[in-house]
C-alpha atoms as a PDB file:
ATOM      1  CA  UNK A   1     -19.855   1.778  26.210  1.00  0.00           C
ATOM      2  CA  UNK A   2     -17.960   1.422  22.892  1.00  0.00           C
ATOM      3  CA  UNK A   3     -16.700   5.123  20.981  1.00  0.00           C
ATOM      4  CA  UNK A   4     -16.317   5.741  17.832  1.00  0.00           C
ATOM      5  CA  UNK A   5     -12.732   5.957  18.144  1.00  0.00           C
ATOM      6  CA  UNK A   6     -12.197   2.661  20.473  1.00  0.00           C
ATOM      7  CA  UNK A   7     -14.344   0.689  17.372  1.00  0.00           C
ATOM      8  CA  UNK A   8     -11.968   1.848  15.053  1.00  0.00           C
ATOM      9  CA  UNK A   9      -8.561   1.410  17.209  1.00  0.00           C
ATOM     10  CA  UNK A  10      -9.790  -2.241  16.926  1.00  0.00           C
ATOM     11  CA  UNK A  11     -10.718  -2.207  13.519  1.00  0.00           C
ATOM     12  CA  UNK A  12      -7.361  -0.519  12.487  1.00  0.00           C
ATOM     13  CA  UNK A  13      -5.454  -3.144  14.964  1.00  0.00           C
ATOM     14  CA  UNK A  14      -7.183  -6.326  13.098  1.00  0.00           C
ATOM     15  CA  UNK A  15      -6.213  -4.721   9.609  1.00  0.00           C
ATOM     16  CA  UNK A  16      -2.745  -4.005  10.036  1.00  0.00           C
ATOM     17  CA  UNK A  17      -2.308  -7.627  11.612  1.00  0.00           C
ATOM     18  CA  UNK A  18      -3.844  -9.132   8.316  1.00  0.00           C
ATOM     19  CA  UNK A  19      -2.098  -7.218   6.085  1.00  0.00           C
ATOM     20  CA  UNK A  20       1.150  -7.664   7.871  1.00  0.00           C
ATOM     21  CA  UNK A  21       4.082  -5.780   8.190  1.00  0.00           C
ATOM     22  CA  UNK A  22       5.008  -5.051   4.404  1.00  0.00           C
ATOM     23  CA  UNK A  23       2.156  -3.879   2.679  1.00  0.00           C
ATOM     24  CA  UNK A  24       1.260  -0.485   1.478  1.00  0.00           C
ATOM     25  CA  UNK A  25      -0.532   2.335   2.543  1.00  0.00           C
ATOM     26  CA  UNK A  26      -2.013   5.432   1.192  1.00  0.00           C
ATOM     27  CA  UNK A  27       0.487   7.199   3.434  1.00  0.00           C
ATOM     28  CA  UNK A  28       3.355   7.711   0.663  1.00  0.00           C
ATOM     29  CA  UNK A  29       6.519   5.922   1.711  1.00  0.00           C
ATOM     30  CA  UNK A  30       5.032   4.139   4.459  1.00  0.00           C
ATOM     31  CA  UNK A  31       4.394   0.667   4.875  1.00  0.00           C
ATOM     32  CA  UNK A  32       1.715  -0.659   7.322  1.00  0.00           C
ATOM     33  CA  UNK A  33       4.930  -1.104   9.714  1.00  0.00           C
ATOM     34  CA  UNK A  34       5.400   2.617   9.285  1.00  0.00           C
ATOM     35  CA  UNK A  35       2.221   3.450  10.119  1.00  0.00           C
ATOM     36  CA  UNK A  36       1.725   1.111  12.865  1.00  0.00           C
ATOM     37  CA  UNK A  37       5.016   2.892  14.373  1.00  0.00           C
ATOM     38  CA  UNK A  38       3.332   6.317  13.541  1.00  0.00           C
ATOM     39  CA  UNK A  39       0.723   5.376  16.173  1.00  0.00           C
ATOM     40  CA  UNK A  40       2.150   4.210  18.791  1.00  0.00           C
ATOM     41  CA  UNK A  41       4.675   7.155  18.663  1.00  0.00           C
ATOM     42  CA  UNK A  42       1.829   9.282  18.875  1.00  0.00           C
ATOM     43  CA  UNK A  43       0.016   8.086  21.586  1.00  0.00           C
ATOM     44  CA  UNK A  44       3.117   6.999  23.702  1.00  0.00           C
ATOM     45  CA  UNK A  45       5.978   9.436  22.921  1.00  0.00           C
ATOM     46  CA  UNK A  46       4.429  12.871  23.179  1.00  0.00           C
ATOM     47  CA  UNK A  47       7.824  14.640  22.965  1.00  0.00           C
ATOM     48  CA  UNK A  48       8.428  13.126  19.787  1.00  0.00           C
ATOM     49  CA  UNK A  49       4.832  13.230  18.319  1.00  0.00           C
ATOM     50  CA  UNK A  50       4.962  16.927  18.514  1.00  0.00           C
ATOM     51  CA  UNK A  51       7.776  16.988  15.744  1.00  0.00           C
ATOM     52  CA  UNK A  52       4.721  16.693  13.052  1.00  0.00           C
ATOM     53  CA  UNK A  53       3.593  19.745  13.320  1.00  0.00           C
ATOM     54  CA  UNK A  54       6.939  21.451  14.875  1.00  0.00           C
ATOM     55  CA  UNK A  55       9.743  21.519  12.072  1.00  0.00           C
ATOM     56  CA  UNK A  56      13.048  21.669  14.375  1.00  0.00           C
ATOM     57  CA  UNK A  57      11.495  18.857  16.350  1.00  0.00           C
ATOM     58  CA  UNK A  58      10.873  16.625  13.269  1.00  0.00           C
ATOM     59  CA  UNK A  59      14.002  14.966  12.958  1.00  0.00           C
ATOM     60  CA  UNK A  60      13.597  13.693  16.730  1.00  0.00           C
ATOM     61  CA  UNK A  61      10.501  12.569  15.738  1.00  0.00           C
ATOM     62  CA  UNK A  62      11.731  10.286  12.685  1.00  0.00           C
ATOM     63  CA  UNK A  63      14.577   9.178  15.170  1.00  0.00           C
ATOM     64  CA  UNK A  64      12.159   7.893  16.919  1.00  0.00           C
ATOM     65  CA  UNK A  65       9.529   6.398  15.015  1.00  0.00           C
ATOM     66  CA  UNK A  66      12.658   4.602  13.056  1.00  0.00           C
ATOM     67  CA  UNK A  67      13.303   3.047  16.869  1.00  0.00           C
ATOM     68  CA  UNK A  68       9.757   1.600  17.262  1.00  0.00           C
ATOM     69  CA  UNK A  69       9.007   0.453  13.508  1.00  0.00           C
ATOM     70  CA  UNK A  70      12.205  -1.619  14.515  1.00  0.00           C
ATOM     71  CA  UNK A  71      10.256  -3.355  17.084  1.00  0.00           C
ATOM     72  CA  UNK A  72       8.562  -6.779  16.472  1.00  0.00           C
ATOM     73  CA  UNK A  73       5.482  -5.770  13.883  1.00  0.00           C
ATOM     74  CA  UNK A  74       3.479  -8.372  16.992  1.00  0.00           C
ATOM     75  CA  UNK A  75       4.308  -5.736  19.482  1.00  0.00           C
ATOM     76  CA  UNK A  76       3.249  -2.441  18.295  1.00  0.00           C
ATOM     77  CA  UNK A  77      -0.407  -4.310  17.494  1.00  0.00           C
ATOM     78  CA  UNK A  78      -0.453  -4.797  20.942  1.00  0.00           C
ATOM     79  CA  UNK A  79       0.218  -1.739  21.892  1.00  0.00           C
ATOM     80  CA  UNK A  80      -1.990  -0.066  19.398  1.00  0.00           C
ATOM     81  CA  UNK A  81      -5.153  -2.377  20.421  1.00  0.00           C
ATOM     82  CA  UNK A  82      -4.075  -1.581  24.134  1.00  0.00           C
ATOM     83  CA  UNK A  83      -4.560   1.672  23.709  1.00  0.00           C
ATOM     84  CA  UNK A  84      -2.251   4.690  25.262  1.00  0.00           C
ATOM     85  CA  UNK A  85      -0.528   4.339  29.224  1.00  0.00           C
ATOM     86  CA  UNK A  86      -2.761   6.242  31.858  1.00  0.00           C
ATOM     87  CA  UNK A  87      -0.376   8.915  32.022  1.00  0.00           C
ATOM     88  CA  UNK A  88      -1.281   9.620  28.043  1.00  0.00           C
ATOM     89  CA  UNK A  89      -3.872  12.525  27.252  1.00  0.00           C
ATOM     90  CA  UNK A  90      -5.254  10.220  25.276  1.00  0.00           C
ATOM     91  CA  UNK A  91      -5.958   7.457  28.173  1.00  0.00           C
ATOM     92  CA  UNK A  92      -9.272  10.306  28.888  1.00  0.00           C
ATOM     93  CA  UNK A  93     -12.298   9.346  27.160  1.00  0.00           C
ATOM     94  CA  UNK A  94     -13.386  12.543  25.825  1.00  0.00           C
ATOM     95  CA  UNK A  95      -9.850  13.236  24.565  1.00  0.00           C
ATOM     96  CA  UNK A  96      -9.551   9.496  22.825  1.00  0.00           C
ATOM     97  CA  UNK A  97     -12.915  10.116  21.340  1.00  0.00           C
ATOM     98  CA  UNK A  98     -11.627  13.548  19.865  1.00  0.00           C
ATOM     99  CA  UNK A  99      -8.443  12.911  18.407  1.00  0.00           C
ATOM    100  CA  UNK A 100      -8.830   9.441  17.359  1.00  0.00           C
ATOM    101  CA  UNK A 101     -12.530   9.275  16.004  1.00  0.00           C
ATOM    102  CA  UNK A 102     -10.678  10.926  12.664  1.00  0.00           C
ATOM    103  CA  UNK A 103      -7.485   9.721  12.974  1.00  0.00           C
ATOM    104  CA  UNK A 104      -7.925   5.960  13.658  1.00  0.00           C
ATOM    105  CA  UNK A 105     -11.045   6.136  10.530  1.00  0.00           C
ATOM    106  CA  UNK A 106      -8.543   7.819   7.928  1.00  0.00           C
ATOM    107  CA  UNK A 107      -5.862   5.236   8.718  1.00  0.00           C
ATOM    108  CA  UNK A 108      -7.834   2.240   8.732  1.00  0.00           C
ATOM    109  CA  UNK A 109      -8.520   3.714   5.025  1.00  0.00           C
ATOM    110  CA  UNK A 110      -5.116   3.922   4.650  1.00  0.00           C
ATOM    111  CA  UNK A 111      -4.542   0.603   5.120  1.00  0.00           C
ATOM    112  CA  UNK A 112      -7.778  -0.545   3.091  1.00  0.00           C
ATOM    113  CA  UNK A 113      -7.777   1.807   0.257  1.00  0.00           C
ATOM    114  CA  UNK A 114      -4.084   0.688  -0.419  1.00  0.00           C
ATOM    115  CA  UNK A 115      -5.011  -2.681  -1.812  1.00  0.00           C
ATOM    116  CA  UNK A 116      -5.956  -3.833  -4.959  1.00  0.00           C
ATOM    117  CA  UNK A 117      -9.286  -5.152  -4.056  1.00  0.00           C
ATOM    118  CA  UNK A 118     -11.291  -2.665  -1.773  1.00  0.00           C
ATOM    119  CA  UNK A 119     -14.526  -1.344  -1.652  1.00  0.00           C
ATOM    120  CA  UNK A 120     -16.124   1.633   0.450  1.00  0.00           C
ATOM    121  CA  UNK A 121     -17.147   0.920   3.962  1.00  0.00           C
ATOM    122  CA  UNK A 122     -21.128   1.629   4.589  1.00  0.00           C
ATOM    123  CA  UNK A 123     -20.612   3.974   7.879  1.00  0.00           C
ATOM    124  CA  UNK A 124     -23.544   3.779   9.970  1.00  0.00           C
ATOM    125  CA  UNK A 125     -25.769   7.264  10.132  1.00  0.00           C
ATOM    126  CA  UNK A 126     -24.461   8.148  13.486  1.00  0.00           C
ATOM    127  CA  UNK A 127     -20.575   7.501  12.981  1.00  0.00           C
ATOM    128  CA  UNK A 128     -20.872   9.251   9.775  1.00  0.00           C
ATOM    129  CA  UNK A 129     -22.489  12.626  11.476  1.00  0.00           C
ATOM    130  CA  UNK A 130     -19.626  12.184  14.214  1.00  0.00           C
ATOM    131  CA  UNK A 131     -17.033  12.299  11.210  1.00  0.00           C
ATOM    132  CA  UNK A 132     -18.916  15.643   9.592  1.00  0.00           C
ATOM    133  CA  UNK A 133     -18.723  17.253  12.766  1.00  0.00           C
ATOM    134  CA  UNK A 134     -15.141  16.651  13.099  1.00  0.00           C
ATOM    135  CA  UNK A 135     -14.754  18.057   9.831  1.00  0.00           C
ATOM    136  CA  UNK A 136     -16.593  21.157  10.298  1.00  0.00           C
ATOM    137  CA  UNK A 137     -14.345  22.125  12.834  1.00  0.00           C
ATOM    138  CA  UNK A 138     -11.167  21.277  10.957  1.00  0.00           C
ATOM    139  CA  UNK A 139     -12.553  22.096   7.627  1.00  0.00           C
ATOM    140  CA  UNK A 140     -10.773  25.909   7.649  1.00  0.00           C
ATOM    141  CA  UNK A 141      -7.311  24.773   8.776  1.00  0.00           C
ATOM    142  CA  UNK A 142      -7.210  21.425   6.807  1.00  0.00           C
ATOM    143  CA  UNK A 143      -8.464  23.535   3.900  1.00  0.00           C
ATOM    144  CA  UNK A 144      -5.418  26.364   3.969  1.00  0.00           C
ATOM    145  CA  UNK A 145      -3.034  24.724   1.192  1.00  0.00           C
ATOM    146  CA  UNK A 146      -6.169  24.719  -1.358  1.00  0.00           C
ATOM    147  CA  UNK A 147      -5.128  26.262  -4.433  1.00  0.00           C
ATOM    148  CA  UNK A 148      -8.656  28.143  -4.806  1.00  0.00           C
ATOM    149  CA  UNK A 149     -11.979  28.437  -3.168  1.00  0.00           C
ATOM    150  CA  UNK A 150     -13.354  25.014  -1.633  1.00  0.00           C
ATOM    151  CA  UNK A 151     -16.511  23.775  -0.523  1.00  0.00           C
ATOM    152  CA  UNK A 152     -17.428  20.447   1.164  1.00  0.00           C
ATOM    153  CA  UNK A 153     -21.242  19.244   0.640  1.00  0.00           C
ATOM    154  CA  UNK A 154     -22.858  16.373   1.987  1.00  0.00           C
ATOM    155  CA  UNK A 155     -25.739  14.715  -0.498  1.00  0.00           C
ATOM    156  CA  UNK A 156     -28.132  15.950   1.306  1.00  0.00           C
ATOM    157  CA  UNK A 157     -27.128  19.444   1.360  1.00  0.00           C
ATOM    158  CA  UNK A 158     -25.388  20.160   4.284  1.00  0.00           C
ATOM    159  CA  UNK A 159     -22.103  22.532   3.406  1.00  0.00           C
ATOM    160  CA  UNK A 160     -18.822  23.533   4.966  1.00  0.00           C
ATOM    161  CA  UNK A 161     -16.181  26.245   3.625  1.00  0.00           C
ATOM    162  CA  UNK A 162     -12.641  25.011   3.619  1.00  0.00           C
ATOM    163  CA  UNK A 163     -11.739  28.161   1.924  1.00  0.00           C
ATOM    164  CA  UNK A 164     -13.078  31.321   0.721  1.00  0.00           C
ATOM    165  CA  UNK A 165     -12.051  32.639  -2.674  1.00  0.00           C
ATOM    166  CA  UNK A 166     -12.520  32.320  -6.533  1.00  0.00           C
ATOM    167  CA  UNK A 167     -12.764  30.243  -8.439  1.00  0.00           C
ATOM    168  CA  UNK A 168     -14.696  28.078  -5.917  1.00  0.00           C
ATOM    169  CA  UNK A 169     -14.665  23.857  -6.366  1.00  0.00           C
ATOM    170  CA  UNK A 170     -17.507  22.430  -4.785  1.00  0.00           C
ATOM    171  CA  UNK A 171     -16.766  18.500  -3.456  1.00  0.00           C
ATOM    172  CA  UNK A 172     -19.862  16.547  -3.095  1.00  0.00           C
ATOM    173  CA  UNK A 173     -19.924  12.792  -0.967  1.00  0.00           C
ATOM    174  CA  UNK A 174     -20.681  11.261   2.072  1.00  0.00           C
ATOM    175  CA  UNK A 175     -19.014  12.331   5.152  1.00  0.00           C
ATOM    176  CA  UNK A 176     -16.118   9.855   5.219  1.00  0.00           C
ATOM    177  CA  UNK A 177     -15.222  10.587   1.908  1.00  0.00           C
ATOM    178  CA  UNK A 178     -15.127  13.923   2.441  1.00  0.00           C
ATOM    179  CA  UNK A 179     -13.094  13.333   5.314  1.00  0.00           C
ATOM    180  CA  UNK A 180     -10.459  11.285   2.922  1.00  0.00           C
ATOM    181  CA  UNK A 181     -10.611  13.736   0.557  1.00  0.00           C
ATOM    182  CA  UNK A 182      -9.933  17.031   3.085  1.00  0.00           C
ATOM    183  CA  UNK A 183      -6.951  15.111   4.413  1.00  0.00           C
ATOM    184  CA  UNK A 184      -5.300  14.649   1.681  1.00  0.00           C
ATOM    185  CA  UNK A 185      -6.252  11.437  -0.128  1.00  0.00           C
ATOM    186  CA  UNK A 186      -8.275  13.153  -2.714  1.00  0.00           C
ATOM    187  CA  UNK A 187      -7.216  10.256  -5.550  1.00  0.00           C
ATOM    188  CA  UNK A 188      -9.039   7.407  -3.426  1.00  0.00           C
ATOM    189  CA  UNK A 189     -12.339   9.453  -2.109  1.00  0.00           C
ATOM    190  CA  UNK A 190     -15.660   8.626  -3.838  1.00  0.00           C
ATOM    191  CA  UNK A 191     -16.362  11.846  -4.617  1.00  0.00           C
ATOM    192  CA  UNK A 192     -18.101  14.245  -7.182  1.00  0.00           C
ATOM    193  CA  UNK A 193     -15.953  17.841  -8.357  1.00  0.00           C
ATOM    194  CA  UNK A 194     -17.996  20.582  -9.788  1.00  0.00           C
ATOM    195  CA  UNK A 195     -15.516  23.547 -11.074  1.00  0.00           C
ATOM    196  CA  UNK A 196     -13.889  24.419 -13.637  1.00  0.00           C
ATOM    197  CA  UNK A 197     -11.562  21.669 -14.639  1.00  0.00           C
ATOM    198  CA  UNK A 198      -7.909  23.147 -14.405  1.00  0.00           C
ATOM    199  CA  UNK A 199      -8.958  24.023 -11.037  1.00  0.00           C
ATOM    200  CA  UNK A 200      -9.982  20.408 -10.185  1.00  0.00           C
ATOM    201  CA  UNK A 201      -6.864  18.912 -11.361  1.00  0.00           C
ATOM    202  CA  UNK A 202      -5.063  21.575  -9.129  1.00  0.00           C
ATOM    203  CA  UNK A 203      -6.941  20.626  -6.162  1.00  0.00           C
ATOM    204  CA  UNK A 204      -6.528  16.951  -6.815  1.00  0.00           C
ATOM    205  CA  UNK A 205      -2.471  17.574  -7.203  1.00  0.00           C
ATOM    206  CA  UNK A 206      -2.269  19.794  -3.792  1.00  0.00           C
ATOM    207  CA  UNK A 207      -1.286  18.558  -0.569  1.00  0.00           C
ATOM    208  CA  UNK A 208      -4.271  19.406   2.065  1.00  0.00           C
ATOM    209  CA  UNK A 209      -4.464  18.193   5.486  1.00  0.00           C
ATOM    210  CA  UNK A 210      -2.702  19.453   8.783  1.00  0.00           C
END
């Protein structure tokens, strides 16, 4: 049976082949070569990977992606629509379906949202409740580098603190959006701010995410 996160390996895979090495992203000073390189780093090179979120580590890491993104653009498609080597974490299932789901959904935005021409994606009801659980899990850590108090609200009502403190900016959209907007591609989320507006423009400016 298909996961969320297999779907949109595929989906991602077909995009980045279409749009071809040179085109942009969302991701800023990354092509879709980059970004293509980005993800097979991750999933393949686990003692390089680690260098985003480990600073002594990180120029390893560019080393490295540099050495991939040098690779035929036909290749790393391949190996992104493969999927990871057995001996990968991410080979398991439940581990693919955890650290993907979000990942693969916010770069196949990436790659979307970057052209001229692009309209929002109508998620189906389940996908779109996997993507708000996701994010209620993340919501506190992705939410640290707000520069006040931030809530994330579904349309229907459904709420999540990012942060606690005052003044508070409530973000209202769909879960996807809010997904977008929580990991830091707040200018191309469909989404509603209610705050005071010097606050809003502050929130728009800082860089969330992990």
């Amino acid at each position: 049976m298909s996961t969320h996160a297999q779907r949109e390996r595929l989906l991602l895979a077909d995009l980045l082949e279409t749009a071809g090495p040179h085109a942009p992203t969302l991701c800023e000073g990354w092509s879709t070569r980059d970004l293509a390189a980005h993800i097979v780093v991750r999933e393949r090179r686990s003692d390089a990977a680690a260098g985003v979120l480990i600073k002594p580590l990180a120029a390893r890491l560019e080393r490295v992606q540099a050495e991939f993104a040098a690779r035929p653009y036909e290749e790393l498609i391949q190996l992104i629509r493969t999927g990871p080597p057995r001996t990968s974490p991410f080979a398991l299932k439940q581990i693919d379906e955890a650290a993907n789901t979000v990942e693969f959904y916010v770069h196949t935005e990436d790659v979307r949202r970057a052209q001229p021409d692009w309209t929002p994606r109508e998620l189906d009801p389940v996908f779109a409740d996997a993507l708000w659980s996701r994010l209620e899990k993340v919501a506190r850590i992705v939410g640290r580098k707000a520069p006040a108090g931030l809530v994330l609200r579904r349309p229907d009502g459904r709420t999540v603190v990012a942060r606690r403190g005052a003044p508070v900016v409530t973000v209202t959209g769909e879960p996807g959006e809010l997904v977008l907007f929580a990991l830091g591609r707040q200018d191309a989320a469909r989404v509603e701010l209610d705050g005071a507006p010097e606050v809003q423009a502050k929130l728009r400016a800082a860089r969330l995410g992990i």
